[in-house]
Protein backbone atom coordinates (compact mmCIF):
# COMPACT_ATOMS: atom_id res chain seq x y z
CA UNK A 1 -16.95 -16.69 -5.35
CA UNK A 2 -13.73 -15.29 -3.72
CA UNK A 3 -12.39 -12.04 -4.59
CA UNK A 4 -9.20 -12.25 -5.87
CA UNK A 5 -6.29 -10.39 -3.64
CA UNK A 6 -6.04 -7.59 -6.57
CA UNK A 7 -9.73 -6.93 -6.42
CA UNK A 8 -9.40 -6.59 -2.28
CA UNK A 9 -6.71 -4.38 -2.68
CA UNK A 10 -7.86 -2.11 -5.01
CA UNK A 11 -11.53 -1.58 -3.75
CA UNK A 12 -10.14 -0.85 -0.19
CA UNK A 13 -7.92 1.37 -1.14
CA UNK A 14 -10.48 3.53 -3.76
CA UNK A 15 -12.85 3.48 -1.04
CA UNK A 16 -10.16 4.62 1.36
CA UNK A 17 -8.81 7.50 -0.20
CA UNK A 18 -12.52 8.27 -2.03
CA UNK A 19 -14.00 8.53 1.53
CA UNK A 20 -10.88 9.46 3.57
CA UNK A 21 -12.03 6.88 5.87
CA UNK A 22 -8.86 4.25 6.75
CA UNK A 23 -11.73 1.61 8.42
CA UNK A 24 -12.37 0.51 4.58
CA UNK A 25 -9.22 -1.45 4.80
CA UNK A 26 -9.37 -2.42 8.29
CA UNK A 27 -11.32 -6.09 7.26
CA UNK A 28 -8.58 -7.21 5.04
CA UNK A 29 -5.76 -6.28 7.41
CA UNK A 30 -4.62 -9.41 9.54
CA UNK A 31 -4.30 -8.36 13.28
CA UNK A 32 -0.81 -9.08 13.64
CA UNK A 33 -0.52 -7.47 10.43
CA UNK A 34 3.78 -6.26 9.86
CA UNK A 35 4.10 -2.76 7.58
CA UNK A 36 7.40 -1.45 7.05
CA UNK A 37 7.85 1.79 5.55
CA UNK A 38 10.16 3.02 3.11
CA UNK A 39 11.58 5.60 5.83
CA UNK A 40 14.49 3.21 8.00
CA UNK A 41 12.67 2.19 11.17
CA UNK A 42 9.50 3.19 10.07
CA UNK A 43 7.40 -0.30 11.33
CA UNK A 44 4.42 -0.74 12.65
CA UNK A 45 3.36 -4.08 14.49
CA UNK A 46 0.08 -4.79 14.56
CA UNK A 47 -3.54 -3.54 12.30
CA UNK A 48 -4.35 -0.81 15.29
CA UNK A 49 -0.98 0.56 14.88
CA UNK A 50 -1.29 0.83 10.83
CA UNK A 51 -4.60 2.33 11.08
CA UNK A 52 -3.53 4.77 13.41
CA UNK A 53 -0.90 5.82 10.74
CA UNK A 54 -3.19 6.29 8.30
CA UNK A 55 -5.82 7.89 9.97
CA UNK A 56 -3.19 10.75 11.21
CA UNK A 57 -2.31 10.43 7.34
CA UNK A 58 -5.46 11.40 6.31
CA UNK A 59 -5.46 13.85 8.87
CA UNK A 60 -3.18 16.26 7.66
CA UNK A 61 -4.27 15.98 4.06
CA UNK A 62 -5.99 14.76 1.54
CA UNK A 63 -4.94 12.13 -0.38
CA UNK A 64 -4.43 12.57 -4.04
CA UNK A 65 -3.68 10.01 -6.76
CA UNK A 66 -2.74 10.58 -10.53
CA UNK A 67 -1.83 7.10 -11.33
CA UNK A 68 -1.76 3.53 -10.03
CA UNK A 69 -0.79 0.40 -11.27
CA UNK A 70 -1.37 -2.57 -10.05
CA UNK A 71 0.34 -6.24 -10.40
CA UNK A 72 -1.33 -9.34 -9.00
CA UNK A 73 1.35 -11.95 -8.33
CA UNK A 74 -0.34 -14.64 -6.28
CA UNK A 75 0.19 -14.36 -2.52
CA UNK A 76 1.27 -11.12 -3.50
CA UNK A 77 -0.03 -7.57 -4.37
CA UNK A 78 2.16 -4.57 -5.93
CA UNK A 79 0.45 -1.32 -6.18
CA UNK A 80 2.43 1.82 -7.32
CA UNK A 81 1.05 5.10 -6.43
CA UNK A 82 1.75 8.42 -8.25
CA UNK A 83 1.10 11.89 -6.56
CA UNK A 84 1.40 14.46 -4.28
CA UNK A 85 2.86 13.37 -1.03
CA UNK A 86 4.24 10.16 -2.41
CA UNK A 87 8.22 11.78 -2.66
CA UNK A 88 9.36 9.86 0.63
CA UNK A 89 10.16 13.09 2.09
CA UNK A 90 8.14 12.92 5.68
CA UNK A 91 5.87 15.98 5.93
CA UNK A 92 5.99 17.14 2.37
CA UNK A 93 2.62 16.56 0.93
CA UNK A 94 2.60 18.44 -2.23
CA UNK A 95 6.02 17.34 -4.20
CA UNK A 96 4.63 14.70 -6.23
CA UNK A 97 6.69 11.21 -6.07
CA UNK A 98 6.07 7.92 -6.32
CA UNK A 99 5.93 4.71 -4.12
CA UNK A 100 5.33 1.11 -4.52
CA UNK A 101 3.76 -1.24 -1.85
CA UNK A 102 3.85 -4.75 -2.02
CA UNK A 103 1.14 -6.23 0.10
CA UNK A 104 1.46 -10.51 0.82
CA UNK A 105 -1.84 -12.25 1.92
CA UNK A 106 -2.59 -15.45 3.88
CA UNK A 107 -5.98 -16.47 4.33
CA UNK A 108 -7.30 -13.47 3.01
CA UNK A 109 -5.95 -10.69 4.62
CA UNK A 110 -2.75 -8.81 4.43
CA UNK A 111 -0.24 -10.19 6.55
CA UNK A 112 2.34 -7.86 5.27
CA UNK A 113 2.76 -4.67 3.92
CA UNK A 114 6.19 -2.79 2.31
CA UNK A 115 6.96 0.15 0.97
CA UNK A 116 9.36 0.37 -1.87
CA UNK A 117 10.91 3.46 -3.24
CA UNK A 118 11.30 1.86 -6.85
CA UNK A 119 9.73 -0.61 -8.97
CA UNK A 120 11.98 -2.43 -9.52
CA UNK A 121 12.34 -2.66 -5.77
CA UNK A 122 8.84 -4.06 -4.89
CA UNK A 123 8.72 -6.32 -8.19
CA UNK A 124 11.72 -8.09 -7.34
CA UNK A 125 9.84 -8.64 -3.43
CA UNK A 126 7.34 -9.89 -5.02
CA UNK A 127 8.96 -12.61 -7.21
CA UNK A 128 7.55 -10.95 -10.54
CA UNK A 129 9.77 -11.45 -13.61
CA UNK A 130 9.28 -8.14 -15.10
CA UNK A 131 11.10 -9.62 -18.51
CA UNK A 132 8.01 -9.16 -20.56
CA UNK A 133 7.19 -5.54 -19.18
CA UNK A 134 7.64 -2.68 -21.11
């Protein structure tokens, strides 16, 4: 059976942050993976250059998470984070913020990755009718 692109999504990024280690999402990343940041001209091009990101991410500090949600929309994957670090203010890791990523798969892996600054924001990427949501 296939996981679903929730299910890859979510255990990478548990297993990530639970073992500070950014190689448990290195085998669902495509290589010519595209992430753009929420910061303008914040890109990287390519899975080595992501990685790299996150690894220095990890770095610095750990990473802490009070909430998530998580919305699976086909192709697509929103996760919103809650927490320290997640403010969009590069460098400051304790203010606690949000963000919202919306990953799109092909094949399997992420092809490409944005961050959002608001929900609405990364739901409306994603092509989910957020009518119903309360």
């Amino acid at each position: 059976m296939t996981a679903r692109n929730i299910e890859i999504i979510l255990g990478g990024l548990v297993d990530a942050v639970r073992y500070r280690d950014p190689e448990r999402i290195a085998g669902f990343l495509a290589p010519d993976l595209i992430w753009d940041g929420v910061a303008p001209g914040l890109r990287c091009e390519g899975r080595d250059q992501a990685l790299a990101l996150i690894r220095n991410r990890l770095a610095n500090a750990p990473l802490t998470v009070d909430a998530v949600e998580a919305v699976d929309a086909g192709e697509h994957v929103v996760i919103g984070l809650c927490g320290p670090g997640f403010n969009q203010t590069p460098g400051d890791l304790a203010t606690v913020g949000q963000v919202f990523l919306v990953f799109t798969f092909s094949d399997g892996k992420v092809v490409r990755w944005r961050d959002f600054r608001t929900r609405a924001a990364a739901m409306a990427a994603a092509r989910v009718s957020t009518e119903n949501w309360r």
